[in-house]
N, C-alpha and C. Protein backbone atom coordinates (compact mmCIF):
# COMPACT_ATOMS: atom_id res chain seq x y z
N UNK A 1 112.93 111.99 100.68
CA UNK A 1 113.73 110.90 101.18
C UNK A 1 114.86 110.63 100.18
N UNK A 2 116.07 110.73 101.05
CA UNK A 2 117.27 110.45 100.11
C UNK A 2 117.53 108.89 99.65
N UNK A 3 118.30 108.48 98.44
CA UNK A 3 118.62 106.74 98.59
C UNK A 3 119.79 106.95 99.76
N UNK A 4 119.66 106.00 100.16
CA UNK A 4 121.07 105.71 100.45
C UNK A 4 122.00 104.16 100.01
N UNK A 5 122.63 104.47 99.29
CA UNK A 5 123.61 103.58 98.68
C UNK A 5 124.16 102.78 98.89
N UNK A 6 124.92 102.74 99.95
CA UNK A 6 125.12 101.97 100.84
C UNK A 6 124.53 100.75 101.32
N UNK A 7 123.00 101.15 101.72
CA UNK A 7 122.61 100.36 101.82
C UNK A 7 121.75 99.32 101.03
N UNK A 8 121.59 99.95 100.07
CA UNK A 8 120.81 99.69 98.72
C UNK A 8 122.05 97.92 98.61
N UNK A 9 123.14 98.73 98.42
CA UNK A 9 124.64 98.03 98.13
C UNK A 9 124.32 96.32 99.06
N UNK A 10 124.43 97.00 100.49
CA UNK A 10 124.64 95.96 101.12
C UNK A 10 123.92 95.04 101.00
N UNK A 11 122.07 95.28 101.07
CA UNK A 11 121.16 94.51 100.97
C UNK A 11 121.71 93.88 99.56
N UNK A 12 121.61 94.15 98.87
CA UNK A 12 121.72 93.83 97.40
C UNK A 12 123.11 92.24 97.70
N UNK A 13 123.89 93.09 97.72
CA UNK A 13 125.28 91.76 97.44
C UNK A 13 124.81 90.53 99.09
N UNK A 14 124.64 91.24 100.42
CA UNK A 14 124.36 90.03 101.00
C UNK A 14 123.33 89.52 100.83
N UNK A 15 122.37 89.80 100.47
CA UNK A 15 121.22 88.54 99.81
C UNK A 15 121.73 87.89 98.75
N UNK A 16 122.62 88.60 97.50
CA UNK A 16 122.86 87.67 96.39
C UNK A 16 123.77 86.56 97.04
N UNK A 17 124.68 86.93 98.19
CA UNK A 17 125.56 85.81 98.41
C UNK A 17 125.03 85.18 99.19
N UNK A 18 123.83 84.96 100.11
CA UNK A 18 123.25 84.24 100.69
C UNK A 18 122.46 83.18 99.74
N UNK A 19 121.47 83.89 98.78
CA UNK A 19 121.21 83.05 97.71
C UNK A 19 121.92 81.95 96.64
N UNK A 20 122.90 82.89 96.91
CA UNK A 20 123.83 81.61 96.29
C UNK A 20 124.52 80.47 96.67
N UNK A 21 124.40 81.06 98.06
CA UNK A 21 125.17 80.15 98.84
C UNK A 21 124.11 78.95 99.14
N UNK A 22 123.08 79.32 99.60
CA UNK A 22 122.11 78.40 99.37
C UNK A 22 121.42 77.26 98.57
N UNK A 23 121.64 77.96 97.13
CA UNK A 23 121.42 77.25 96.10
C UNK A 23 122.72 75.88 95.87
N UNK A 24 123.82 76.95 96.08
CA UNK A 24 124.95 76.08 95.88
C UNK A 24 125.16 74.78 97.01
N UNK A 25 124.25 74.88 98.19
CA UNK A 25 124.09 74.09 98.97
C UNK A 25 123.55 72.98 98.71
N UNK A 26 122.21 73.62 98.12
CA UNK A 26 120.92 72.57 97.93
C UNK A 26 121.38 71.55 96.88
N UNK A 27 122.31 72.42 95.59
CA UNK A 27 122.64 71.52 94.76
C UNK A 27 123.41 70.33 95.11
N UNK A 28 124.60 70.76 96.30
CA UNK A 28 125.79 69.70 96.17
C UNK A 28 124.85 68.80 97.53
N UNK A 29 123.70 68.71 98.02
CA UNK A 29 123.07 67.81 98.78
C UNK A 29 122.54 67.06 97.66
N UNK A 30 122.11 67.13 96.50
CA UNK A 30 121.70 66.50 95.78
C UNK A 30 122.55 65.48 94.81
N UNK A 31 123.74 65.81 95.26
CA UNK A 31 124.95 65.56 94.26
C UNK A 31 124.96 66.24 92.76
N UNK A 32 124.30 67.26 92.63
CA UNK A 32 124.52 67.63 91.54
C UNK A 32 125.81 69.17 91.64
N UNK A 33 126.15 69.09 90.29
CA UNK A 33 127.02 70.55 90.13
C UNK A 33 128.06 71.12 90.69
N UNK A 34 129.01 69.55 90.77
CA UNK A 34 130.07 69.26 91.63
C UNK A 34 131.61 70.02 91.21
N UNK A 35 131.31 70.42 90.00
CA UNK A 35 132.56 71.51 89.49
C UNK A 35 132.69 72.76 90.00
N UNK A 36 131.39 73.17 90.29
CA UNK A 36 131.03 74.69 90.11
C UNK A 36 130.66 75.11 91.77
N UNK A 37 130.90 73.68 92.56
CA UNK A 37 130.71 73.82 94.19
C UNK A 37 131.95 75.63 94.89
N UNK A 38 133.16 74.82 94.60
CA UNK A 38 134.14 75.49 94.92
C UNK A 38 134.04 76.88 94.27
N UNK A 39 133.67 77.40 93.03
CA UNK A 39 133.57 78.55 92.27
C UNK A 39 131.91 79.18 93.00
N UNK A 40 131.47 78.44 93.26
CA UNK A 40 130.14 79.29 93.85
C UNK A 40 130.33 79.84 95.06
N UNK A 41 131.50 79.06 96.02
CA UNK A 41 131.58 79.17 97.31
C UNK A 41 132.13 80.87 97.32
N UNK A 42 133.45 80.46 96.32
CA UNK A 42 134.03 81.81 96.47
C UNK A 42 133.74 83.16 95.77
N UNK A 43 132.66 83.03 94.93
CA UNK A 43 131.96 84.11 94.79
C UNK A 43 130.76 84.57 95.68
N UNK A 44 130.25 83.63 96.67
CA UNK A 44 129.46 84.08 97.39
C UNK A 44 130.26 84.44 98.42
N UNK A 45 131.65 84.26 98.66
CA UNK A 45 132.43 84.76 99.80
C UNK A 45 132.78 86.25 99.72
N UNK A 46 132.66 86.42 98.37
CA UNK A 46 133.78 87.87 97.63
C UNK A 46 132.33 88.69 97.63
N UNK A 47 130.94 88.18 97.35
CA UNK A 47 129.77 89.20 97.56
C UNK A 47 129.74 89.58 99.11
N UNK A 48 129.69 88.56 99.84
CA UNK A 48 129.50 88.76 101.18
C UNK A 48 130.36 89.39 101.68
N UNK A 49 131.88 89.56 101.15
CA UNK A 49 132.53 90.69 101.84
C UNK A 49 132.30 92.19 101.20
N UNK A 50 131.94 92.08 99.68
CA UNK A 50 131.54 93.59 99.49
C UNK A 50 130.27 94.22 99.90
N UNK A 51 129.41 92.86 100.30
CA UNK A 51 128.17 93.84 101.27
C UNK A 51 128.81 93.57 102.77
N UNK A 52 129.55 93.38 103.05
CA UNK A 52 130.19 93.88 104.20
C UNK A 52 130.99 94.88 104.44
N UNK A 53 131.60 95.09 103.25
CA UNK A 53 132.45 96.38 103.18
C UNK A 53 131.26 97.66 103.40
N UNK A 54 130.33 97.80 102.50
CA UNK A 54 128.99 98.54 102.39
C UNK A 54 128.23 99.46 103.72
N UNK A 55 128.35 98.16 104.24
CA UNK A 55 127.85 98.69 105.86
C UNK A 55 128.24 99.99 106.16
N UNK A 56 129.64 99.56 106.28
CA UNK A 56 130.44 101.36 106.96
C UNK A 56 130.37 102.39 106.30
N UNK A 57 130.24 102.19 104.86
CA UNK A 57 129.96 104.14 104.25
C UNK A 57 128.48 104.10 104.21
N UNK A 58 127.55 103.46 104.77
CA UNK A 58 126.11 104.71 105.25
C UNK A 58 126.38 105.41 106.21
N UNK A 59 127.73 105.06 107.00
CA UNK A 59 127.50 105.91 108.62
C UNK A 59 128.46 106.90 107.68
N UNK A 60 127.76 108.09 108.74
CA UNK A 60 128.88 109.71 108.51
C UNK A 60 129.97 109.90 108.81
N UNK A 61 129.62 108.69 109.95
CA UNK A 61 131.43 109.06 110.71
C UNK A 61 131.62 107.35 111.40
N UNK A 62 131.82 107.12 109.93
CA UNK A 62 132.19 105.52 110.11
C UNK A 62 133.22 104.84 111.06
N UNK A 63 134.34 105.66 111.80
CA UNK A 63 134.71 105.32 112.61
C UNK A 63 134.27 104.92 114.32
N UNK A 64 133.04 105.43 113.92
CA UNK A 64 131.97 105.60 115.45
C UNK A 64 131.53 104.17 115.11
N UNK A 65 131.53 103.00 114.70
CA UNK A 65 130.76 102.23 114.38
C UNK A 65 130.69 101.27 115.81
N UNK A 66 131.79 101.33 116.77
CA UNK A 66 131.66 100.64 117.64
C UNK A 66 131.19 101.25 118.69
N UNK A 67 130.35 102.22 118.76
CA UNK A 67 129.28 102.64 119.32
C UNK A 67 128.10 102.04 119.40
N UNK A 68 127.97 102.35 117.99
CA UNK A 68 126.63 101.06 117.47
C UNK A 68 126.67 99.45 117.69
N UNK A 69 127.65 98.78 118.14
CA UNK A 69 127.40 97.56 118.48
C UNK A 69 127.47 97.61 120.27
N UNK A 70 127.41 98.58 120.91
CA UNK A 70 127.19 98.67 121.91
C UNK A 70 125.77 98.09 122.58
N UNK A 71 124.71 98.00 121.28
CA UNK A 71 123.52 98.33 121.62
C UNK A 71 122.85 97.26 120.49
N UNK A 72 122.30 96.03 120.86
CA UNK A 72 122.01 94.82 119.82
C UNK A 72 120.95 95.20 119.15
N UNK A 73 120.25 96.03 119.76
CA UNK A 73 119.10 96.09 118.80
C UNK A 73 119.21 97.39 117.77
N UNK A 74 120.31 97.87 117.48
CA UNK A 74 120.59 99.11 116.17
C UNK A 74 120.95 98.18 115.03
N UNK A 75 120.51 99.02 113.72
CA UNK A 75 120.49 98.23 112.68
C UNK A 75 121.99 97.98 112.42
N UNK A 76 122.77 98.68 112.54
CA UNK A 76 124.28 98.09 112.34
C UNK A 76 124.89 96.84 112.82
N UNK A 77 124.43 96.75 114.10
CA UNK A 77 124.90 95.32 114.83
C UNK A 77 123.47 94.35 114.59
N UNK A 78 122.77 94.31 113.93
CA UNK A 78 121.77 93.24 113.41
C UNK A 78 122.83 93.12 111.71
N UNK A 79 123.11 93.97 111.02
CA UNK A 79 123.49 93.65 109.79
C UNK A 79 124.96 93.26 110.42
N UNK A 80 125.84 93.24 110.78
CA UNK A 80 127.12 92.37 111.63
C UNK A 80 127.02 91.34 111.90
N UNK A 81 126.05 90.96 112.49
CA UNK A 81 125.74 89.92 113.33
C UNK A 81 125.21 88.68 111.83
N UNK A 82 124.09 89.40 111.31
CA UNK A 82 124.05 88.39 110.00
C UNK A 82 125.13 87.93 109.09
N UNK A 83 126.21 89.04 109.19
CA UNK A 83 127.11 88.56 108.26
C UNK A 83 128.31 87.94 108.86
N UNK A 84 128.22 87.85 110.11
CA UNK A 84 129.20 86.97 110.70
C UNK A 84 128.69 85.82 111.03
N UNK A 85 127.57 85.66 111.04
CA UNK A 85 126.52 84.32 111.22
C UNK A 85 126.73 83.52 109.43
N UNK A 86 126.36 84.34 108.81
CA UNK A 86 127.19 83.32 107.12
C UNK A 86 127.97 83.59 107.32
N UNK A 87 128.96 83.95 107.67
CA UNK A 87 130.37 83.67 106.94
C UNK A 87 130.38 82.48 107.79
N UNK A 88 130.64 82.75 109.51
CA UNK A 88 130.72 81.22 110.04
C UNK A 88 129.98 80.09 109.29
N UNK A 89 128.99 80.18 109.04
CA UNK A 89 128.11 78.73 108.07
C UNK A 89 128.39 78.15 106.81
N UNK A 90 129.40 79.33 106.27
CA UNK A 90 130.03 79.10 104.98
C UNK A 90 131.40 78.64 105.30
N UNK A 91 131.99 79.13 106.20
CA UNK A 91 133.26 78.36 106.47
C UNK A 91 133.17 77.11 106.61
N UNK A 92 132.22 77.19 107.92
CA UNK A 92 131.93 75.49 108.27
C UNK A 92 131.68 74.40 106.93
N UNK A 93 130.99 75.24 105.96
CA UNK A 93 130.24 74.16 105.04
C UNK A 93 131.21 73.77 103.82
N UNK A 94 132.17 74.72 103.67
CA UNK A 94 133.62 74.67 102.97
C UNK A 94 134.73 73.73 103.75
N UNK A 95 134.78 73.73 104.35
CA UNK A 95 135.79 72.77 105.71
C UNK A 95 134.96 70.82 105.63
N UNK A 96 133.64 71.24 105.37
CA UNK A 96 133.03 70.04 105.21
C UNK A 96 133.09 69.43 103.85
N UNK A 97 132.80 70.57 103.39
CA UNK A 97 132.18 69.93 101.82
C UNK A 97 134.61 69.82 101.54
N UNK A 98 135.04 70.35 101.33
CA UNK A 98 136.40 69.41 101.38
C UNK A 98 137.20 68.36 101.72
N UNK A 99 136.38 67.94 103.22
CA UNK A 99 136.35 66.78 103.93
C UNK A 99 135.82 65.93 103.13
N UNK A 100 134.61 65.88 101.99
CA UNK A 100 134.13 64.72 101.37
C UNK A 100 135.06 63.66 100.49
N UNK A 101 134.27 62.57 100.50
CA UNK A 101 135.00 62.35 99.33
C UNK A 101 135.85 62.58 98.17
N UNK A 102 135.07 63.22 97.33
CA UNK A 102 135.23 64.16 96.33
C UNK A 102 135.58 65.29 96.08
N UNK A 103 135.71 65.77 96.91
CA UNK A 103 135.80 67.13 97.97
C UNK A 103 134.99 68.61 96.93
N UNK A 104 133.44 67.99 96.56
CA UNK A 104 132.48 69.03 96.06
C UNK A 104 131.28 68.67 96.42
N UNK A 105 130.91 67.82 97.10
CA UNK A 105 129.27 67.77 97.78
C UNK A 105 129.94 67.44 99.57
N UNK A 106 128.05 67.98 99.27
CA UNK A 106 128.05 67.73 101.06
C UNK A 106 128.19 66.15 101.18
N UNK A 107 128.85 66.30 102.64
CA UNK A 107 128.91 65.39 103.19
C UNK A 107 127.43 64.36 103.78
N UNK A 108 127.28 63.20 103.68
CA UNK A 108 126.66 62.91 103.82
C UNK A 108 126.53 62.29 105.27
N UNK A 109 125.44 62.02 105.91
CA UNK A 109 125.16 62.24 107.44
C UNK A 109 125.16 60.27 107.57
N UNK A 110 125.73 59.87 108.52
CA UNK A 110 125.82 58.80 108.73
C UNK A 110 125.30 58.42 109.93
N UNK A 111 124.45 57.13 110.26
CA UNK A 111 123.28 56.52 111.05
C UNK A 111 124.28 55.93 112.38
C-alpha cells in the first residue's frame, strides 16, 4: 500500500483548521483571547484552503474532478462538501464576531 500525500495533506491541514477554528470559537464565547480572535480566524482560513488545495493532486487526472461530484456519495464530493460547509460557518462567524461590540468575541444571543 502506497501513502498517498495528498491526502495525508488534506486530512492533516483541514482538521488543524477546523480545530482551530473551534477552539478559537469556544474562546471568544467565553470572552477570552480577544486579540488573537482575528489572527486565528485567518490562519484557520489559509489551512483550510491548503487542505483544499490538497484534494485535487490525489486524483491522476485532476481535471476529471467534476465527474466525481456527480455522485454524493464518492469521497471527493464528501471532502468538498465539508469544506464548503466550514468555510460557510467561518464566514458567517467572522461577519458576526465583527458585528460585535468589540469586534473580537461572539456575539452574544439576546432574549
Amino acid at each position: 500500500m502506497e501513502l498517498q500525500w495528498p491526502l495525508i495533506l488534506f486530512t492533516t491541514f483541514v482538521a488543524w483548521s477546523a480545530g482551530l477554528f473551534g477552539t478559537q470559537a469556544l474562546l471568544a464565547t467565553g470572552g477570552h483571547a480577544k486579540r488573537s480572535q482575528l489572527p486565528a480566524w485567518v490562519a484557520s482560513a489559509a489551512l483550510l484552503a491548503v487542505g483544499g488545495v490538497a484534494v485535487f493532486f490525489h486524483l491522476e487526472h485532476w481535471e476529471r474532478i467534476f465527474n466525481g461530484f456527480g455522485h454524493l456519495t464518492s469521497g471527493i464530493t464528501q471532502e468538498f462538501v465539508a469544506i464548503v460547509v466550514l468555510a460557510v460557518v467561518a464566514v458567517a462567524y467572522l461577519a458576526a464576531m465583527r458585528r460585535s461590540d468589540d469586534g473580537a468575541t461572539a456575539p452574544k444571543w439576546k432574549p
